[in-house]
Protein backbone atom coordinates (compact mmCIF):
# COMPACT_ATOMS: atom_id res chain seq x y z
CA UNK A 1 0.00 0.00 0.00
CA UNK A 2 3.35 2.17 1.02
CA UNK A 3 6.16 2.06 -0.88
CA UNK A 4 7.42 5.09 0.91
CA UNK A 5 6.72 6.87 4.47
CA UNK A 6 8.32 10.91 5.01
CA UNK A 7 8.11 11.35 8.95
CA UNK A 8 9.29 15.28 9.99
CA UNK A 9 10.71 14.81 13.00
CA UNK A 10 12.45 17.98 15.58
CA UNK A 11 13.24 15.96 18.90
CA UNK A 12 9.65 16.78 20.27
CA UNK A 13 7.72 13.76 21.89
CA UNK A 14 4.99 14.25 19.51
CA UNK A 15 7.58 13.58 16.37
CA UNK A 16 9.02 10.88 18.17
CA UNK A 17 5.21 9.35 18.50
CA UNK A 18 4.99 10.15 14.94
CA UNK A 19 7.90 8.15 13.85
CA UNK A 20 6.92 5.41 16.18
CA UNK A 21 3.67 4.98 13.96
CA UNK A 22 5.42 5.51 10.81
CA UNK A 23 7.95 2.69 11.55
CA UNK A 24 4.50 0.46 12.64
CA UNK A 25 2.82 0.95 9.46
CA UNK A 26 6.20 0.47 7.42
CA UNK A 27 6.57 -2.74 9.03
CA UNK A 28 3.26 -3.33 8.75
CA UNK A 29 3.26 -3.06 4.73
CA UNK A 30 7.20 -3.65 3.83
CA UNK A 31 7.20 -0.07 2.77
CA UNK A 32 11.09 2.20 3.51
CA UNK A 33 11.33 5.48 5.91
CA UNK A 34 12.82 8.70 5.34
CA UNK A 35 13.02 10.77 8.61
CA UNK A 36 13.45 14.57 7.39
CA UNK A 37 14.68 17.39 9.86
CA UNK A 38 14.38 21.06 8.55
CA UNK A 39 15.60 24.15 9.65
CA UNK A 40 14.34 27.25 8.66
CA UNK A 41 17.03 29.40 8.34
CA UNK A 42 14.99 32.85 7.45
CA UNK A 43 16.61 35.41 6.28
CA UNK A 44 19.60 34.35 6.70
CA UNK A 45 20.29 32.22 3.62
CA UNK A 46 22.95 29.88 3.50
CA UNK A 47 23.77 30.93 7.11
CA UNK A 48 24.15 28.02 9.21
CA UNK A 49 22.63 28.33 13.12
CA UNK A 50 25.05 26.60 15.65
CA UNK A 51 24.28 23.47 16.72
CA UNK A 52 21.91 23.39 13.92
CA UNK A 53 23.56 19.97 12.54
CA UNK A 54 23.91 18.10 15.75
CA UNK A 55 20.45 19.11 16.92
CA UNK A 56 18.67 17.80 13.51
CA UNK A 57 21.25 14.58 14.00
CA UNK A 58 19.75 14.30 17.41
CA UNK A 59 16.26 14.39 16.46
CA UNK A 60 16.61 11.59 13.70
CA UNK A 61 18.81 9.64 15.95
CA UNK A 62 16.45 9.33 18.53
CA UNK A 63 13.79 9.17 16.29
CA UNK A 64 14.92 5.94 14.87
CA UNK A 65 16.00 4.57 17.75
């Protein structure tokens, strides 16, 4: 039914819920997950925020965990 499921995830409990259910109905149907962090940068282009890397690696970490 799946082939593919996107789950956004940010480190909050309700994300991590979110990709709890997305890895049930992936199992559920054989289907792949892509976690996806985004920061929204603004204004400020190319600009990177610090911590901005580790934090979105934390989210997706945990996320999949």
């Amino acid at each position: 039914m799946f082939d593919t499921i996107v789950v956004p995830v940010d480190g909050s409990e309700c994300a991590d819920r979110a990709a709890t259910r997305g890895f049930e109905v992936a199992s559920e149907h054989g289907s792949e997950v892509h976690l996806v962090c985004v920061a929204d940068t603004g204004p400020l282009g190319d600009y990177r925020l610090p911590g901005e890397r580790e934090s979105a690696t934390d989210a997706l970490t945990s996320s999949s965990a």
